[in-house]
Protein backbone atom coordinates (compact mmCIF):
# COMPACT_ATOMS: atom_id res chain seq x y z
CA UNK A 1 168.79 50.79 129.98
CA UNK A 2 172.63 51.38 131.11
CA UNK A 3 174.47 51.11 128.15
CA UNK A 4 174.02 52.91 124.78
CA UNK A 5 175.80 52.99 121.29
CA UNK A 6 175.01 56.73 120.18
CA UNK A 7 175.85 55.50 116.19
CA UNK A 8 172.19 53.24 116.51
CA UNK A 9 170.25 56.37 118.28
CA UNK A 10 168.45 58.77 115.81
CA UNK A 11 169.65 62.02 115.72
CA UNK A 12 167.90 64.69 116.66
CA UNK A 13 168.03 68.19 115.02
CA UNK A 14 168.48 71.19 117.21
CA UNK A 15 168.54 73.91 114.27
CA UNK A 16 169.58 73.24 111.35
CA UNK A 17 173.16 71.54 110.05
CA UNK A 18 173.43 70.11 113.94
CA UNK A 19 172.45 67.16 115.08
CA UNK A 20 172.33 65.35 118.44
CA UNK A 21 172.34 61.61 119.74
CA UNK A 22 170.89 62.52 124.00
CA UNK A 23 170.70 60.26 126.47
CA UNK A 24 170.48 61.01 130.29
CA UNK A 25 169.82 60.14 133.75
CA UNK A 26 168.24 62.01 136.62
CA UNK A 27 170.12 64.77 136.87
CA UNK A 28 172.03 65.16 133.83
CA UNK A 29 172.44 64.88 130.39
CA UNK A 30 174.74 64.07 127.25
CA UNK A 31 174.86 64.75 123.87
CA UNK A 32 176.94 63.31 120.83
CA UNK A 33 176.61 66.85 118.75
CA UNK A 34 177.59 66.71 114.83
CA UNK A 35 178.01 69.74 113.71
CA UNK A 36 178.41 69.91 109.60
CA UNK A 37 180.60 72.02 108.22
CA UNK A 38 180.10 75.84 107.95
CA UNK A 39 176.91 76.02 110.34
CA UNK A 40 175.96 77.83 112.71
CA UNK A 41 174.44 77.84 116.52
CA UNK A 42 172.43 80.87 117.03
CA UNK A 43 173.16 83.18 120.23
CA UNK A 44 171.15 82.16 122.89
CA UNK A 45 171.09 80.92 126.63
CA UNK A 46 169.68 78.26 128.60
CA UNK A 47 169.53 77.87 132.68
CA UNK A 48 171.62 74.64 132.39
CA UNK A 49 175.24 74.29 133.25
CA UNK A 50 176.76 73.28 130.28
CA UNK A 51 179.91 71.62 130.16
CA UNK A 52 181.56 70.03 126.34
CA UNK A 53 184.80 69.06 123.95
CA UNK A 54 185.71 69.08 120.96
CA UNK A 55 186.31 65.18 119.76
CA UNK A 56 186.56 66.13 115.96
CA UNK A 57 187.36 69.08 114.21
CA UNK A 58 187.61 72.86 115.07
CA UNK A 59 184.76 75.37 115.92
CA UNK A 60 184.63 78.94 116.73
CA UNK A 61 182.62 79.06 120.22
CA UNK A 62 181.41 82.85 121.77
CA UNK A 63 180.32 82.26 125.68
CA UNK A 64 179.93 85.76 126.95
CA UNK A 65 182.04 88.49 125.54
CA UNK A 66 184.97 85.78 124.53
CA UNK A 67 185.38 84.21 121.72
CA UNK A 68 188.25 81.18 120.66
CA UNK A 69 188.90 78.48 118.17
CA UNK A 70 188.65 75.46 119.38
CA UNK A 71 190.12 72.22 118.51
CA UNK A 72 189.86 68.52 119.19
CA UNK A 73 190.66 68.09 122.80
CA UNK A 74 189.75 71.81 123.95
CA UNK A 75 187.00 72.09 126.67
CA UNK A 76 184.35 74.89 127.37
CA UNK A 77 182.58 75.24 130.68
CA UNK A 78 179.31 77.41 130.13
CA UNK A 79 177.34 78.66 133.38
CA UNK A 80 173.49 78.79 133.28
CA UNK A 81 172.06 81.60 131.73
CA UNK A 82 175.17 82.98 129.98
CA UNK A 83 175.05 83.58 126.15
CA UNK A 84 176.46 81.69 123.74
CA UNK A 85 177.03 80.47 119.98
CA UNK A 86 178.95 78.19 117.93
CA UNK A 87 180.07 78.46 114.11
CA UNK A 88 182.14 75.56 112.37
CA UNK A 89 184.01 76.41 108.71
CA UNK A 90 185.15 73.79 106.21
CA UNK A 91 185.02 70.31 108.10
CA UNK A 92 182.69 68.49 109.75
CA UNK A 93 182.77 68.95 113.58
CA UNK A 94 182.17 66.24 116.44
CA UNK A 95 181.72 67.46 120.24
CA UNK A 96 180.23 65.77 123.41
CA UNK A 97 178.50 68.27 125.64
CA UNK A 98 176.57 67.38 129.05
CA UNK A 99 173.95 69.59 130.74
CA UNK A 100 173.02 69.61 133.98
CA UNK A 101 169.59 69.51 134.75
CA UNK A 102 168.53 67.54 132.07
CA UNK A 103 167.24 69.72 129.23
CA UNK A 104 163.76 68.14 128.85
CA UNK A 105 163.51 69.42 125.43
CA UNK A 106 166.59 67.18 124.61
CA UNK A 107 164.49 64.30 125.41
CA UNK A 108 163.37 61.69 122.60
């Protein structure tokens, strides 16, 4: 298929409180992330290039040793194998993130 409408996929949850609509090709991968409010993405790392914005919202996002607030329209680039988390307060939160390769575990 070559043409998707992520609001008829079934989420998927990646921890709890966020929730993602994947789809993906060959070599990469997107995700329609929801995010509710005041949750949290644990620390961690993956070897994927990761590469996302903010559509809805504002998050806190650590990659590394710096943290900012972002808000609709912001973008974060995230090399393999760098650490990373997320937090969101008050408001439901909206981003798009793609990941190159294509995280298999993303797959459904």
């Amino acid at each position: 298929m070559t043409f998707y409408n992520p609001n008829q996929r079934q989420p998927k949850e990646l921890v709890p409180g966020i929730n993602a609509r994947t789809f993906w090709g060959e070599k990469m991968l997107l995700a329609v992330v929801d995010l509710d409010p005041n949750s949290h993405l644990p620390l961690h790392s993956h070897p994927h290039e990761q590469v996302g914005t903010v559509i809805q919202g504002q998050m806190e996002m650590t990659i590394d040793d710096e943290t900012r607030l972002l808000q609709p329209g912001d973008v974060y680039v995230i090399p393999g194998g760098v650490e990373h988390e997320a937090r969101t307060f008050d408001e439901p939160v909206k981003v798009v993130d793609i990941f190159s390769p294509v995280r298999d575990e993303y797959k459904y």
